[in-house]
Protein backbone atom coordinates (compact mmCIF):
# COMPACT_ATOMS: atom_id res chain seq x y z
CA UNK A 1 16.53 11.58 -3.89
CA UNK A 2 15.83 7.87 -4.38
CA UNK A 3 12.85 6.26 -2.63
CA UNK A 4 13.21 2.32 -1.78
CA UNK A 5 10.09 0.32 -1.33
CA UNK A 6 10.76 -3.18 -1.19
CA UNK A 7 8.93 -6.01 0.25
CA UNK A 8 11.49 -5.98 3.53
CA UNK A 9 11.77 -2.46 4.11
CA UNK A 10 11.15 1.48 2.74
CA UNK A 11 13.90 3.95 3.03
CA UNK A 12 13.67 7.89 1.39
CA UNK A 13 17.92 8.33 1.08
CA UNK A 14 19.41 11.66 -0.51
CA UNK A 15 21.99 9.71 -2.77
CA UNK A 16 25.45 11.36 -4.16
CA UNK A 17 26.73 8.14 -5.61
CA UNK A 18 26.39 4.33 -5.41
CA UNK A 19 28.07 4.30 -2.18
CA UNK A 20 27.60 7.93 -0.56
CA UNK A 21 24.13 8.58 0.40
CA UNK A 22 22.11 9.75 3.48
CA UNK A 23 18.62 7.88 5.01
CA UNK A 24 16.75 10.47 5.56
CA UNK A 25 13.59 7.90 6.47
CA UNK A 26 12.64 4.49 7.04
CA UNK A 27 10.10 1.76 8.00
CA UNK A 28 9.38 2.04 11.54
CA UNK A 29 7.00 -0.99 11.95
CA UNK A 30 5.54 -3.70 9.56
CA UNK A 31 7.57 -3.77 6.46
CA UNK A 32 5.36 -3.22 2.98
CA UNK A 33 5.83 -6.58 2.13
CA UNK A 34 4.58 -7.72 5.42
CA UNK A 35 1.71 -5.66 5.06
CA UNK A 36 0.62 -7.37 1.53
CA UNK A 37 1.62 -10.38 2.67
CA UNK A 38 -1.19 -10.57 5.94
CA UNK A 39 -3.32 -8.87 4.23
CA UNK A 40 -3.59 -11.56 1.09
CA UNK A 41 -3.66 -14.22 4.03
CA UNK A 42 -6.48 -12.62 5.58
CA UNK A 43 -8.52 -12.81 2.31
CA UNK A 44 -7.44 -16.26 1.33
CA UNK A 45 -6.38 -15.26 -1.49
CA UNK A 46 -3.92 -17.74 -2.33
CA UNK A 47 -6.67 -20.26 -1.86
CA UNK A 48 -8.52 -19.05 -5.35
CA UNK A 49 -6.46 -21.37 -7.73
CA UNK A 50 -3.80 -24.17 -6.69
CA UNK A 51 -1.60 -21.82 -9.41
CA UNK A 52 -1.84 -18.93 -6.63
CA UNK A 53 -0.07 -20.81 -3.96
CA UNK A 54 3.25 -19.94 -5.03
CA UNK A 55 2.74 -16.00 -5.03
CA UNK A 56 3.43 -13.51 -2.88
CA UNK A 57 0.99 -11.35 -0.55
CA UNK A 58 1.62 -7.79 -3.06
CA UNK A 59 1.57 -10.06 -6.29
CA UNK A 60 -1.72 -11.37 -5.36
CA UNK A 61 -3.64 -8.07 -4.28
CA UNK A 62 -1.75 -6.44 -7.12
CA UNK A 63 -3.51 -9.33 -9.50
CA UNK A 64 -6.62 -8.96 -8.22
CA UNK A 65 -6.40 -5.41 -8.41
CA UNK A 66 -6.15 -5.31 -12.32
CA UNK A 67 -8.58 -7.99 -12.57
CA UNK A 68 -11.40 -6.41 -10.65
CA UNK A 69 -9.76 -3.04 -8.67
CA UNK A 70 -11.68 -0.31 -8.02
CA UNK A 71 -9.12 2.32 -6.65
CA UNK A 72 -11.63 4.22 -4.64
CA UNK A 73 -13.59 1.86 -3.57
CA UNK A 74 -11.88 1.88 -0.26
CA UNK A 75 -10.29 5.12 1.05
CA UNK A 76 -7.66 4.88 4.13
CA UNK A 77 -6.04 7.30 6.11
CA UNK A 78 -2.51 8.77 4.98
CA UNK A 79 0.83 6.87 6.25
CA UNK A 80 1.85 8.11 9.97
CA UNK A 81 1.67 11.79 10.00
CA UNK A 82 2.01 12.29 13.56
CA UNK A 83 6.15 13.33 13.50
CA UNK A 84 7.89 16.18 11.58
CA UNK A 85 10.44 13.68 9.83
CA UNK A 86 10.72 11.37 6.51
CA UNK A 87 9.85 8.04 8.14
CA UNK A 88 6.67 5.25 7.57
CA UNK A 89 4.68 3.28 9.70
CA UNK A 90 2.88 0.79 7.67
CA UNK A 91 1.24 -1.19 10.83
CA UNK A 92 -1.63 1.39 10.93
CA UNK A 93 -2.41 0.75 7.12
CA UNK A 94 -2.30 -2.87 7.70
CA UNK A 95 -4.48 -2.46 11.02
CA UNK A 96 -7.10 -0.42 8.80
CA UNK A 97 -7.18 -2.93 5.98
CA UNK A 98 -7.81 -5.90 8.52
CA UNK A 99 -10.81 -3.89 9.99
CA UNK A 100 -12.53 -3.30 6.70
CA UNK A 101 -11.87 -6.98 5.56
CA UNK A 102 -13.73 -7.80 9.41
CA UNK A 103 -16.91 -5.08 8.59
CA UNK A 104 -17.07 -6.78 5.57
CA UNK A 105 -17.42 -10.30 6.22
CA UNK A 106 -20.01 -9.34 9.17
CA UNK A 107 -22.08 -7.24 6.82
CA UNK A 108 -22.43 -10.22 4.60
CA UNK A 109 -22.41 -12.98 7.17
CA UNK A 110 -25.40 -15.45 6.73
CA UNK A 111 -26.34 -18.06 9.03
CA UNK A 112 -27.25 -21.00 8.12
CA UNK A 113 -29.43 -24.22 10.31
């Protein structure tokens, strides 16, 4: 059983050998890395330090994350649940994280004359 989670794409594969194996799920949607990386855009997080520029969306929030990460700060629901089979569907995930970011910034929105 080997499970792939790369930036591109997720796959769960039951794996006899280097070049014998079986998908047994995938990505349907946003790929993981796609997820990170619109998330990170949508928090500017790249605009912190000129130094930040050059990383990715995951390396960011995973930076940030050590630096100042509460894990349960935020809960979200579970990946797609909806189907009996071994596939993902990140878009929801990336959907919730986008709305929080939104509730957020409203919550501490100040106007200003």
């Amino acid at each position: 059983m080997c499970l792939l989670i790369s930036g591109g794409h997720a796959l769960i594969t039951w794996v006899e050998s280097v070049d014998k194996f079986q998908i047994l799920g995938r990505n349907l949607d946003a790929a993981p890395g796609d997820v990170f990386d619109k998330v990170a855009r949508r928090l500017k997080l790249a605009n912190v330090k000129p130094e930040y520029r050059s990383l990715s969306g995951g390396a960011l929030i995973e930076l940030f994350a050590r630096k100042n990460g509460d894990p349960f700060a935020v809960q979200f629901n579970s990946l797609q649940t909806r189907w009996n089979d071994c596939n993902f569907s990140f878009s929801g995930l990336m959907s919730s994280a986008i709305r929080k970011i939104e509730r957020i910034e409203e919550e501490n929105y100040i106007f200003c004359c």
